[in-house]
N, C-alpha and C. Protein backbone atom coordinates (compact mmCIF):
# COMPACT_ATOMS: atom_id res chain seq x y z
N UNK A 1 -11.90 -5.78 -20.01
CA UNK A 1 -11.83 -4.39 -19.59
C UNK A 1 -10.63 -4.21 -18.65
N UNK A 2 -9.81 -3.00 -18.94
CA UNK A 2 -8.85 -2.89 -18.19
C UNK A 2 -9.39 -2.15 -16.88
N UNK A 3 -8.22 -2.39 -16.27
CA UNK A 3 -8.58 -1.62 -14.62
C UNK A 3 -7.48 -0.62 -14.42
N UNK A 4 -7.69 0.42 -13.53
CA UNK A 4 -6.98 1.40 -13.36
C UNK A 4 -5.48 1.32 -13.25
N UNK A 5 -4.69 1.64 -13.78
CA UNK A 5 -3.01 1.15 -13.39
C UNK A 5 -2.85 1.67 -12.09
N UNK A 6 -1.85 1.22 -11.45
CA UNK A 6 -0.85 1.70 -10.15
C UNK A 6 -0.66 2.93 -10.17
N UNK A 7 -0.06 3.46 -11.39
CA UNK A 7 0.48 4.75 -11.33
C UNK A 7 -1.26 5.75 -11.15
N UNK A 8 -1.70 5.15 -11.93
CA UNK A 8 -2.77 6.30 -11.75
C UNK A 8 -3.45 6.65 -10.15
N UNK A 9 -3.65 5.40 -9.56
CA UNK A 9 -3.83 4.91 -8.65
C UNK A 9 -3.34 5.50 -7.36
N UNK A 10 -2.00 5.48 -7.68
CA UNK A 10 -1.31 6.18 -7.02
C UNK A 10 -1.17 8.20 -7.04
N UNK A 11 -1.62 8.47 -8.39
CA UNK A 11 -1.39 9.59 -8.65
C UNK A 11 -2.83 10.46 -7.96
N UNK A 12 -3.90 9.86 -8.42
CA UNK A 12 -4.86 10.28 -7.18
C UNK A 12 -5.26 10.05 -5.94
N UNK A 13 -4.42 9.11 -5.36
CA UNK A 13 -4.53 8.85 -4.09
C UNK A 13 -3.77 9.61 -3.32
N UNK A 14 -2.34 10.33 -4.00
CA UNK A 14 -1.35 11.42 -3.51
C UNK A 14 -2.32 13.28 -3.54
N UNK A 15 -4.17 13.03 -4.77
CA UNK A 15 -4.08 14.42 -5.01
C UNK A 15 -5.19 14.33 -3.60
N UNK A 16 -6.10 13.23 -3.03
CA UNK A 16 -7.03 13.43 -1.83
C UNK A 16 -6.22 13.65 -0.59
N UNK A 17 -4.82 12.41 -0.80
CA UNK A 17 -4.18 13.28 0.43
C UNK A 17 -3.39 14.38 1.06
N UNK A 18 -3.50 15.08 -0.47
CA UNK A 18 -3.05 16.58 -0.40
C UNK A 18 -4.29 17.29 -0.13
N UNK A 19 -5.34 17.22 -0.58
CA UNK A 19 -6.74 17.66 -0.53
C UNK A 19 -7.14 17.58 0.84
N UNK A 20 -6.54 16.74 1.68
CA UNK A 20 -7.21 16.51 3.04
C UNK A 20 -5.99 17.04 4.71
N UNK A 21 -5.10 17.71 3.22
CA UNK A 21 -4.22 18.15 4.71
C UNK A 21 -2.96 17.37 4.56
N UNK A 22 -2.73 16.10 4.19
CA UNK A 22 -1.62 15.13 4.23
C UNK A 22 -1.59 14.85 5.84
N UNK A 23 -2.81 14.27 6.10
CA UNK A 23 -2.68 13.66 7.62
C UNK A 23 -1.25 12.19 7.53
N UNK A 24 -1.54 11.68 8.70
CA UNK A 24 -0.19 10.85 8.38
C UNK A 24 -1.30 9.62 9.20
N UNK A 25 -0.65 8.43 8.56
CA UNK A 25 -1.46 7.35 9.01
C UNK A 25 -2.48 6.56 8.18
N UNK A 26 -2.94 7.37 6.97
CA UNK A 26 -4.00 6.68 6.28
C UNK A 26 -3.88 6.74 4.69
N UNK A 27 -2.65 6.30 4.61
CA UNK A 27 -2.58 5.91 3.45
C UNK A 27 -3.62 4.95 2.71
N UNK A 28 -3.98 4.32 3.40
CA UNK A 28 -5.11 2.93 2.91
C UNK A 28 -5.96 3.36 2.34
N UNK A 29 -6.21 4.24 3.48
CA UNK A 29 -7.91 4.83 3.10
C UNK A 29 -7.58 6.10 1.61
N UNK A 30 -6.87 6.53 1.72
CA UNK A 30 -6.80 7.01 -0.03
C UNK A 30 -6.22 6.80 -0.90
N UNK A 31 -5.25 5.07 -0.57
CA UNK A 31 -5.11 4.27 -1.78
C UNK A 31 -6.59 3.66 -2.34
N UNK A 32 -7.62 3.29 -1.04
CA UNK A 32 -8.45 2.86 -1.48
C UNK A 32 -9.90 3.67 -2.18
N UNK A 33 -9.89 4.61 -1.58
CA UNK A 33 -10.15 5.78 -2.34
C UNK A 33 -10.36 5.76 -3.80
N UNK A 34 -9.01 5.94 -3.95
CA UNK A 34 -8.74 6.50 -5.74
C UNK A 34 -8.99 5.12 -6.29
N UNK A 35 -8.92 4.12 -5.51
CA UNK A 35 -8.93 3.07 -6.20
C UNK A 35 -10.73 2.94 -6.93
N UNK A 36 -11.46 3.27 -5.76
CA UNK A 36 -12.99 3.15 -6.04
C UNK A 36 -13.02 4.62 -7.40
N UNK A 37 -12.84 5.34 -6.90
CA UNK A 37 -12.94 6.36 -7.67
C UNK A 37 -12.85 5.89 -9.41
N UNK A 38 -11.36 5.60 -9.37
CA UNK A 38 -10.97 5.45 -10.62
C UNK A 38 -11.21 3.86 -11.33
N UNK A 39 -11.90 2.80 -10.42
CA UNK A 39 -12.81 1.72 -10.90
C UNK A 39 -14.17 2.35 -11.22
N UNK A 40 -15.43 3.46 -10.75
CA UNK A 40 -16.01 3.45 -11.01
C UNK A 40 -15.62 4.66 -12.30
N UNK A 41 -14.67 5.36 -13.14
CA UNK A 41 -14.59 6.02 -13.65
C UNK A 41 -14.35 5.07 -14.95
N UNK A 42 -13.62 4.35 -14.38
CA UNK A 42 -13.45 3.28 -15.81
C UNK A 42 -15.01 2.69 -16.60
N UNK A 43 -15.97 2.58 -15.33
CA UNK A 43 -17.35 2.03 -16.03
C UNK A 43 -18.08 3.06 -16.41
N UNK A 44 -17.82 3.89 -16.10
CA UNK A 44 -18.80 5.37 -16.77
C UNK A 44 -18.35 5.70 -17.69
N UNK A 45 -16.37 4.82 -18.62
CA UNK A 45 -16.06 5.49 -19.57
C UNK A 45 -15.09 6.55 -19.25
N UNK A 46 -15.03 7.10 -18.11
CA UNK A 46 -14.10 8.41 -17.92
C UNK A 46 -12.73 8.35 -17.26
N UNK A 47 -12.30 6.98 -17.86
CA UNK A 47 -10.79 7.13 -16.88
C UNK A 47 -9.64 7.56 -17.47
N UNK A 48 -9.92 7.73 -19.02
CA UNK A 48 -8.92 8.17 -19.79
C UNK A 48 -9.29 9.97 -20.18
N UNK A 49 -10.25 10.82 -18.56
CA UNK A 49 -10.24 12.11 -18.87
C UNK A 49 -9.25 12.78 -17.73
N UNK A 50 -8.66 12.12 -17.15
CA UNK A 50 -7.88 12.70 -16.20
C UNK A 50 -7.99 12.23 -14.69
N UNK A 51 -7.87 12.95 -13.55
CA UNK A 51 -8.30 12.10 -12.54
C UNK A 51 -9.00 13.26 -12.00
N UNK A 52 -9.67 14.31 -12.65
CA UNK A 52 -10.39 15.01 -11.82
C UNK A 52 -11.94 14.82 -11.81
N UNK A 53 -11.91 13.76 -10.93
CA UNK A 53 -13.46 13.04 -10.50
C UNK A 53 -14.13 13.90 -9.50
């Protein structure tokens, strides 16, 4: 089973920290984020519907 690519990874981790203001400082926390997000989207089947989780 594949796992989420970088880019994607990256592409929703840029849409929570637009979603949250674009504080400065916590990148981690919504690389790691999208990362959970889009690992548990892959096991439900839904990572190839977009990233709107």
């Amino acid at each position: 089973m594949a796992h989420p690519t970088e880019e994607q990874i990256r592409k929703r981790a840029f849409e929570l920290w637009e979603q949250a203001g674009k504080p400065e400082g916590r990148e981690d926390e919504f690389w790691n984020q999208a990362q959970r997000e889009l690992q548990g989207a892959e096991e439900r089947g839904d990572l190839n519907k977009g990233t709107d989780i």
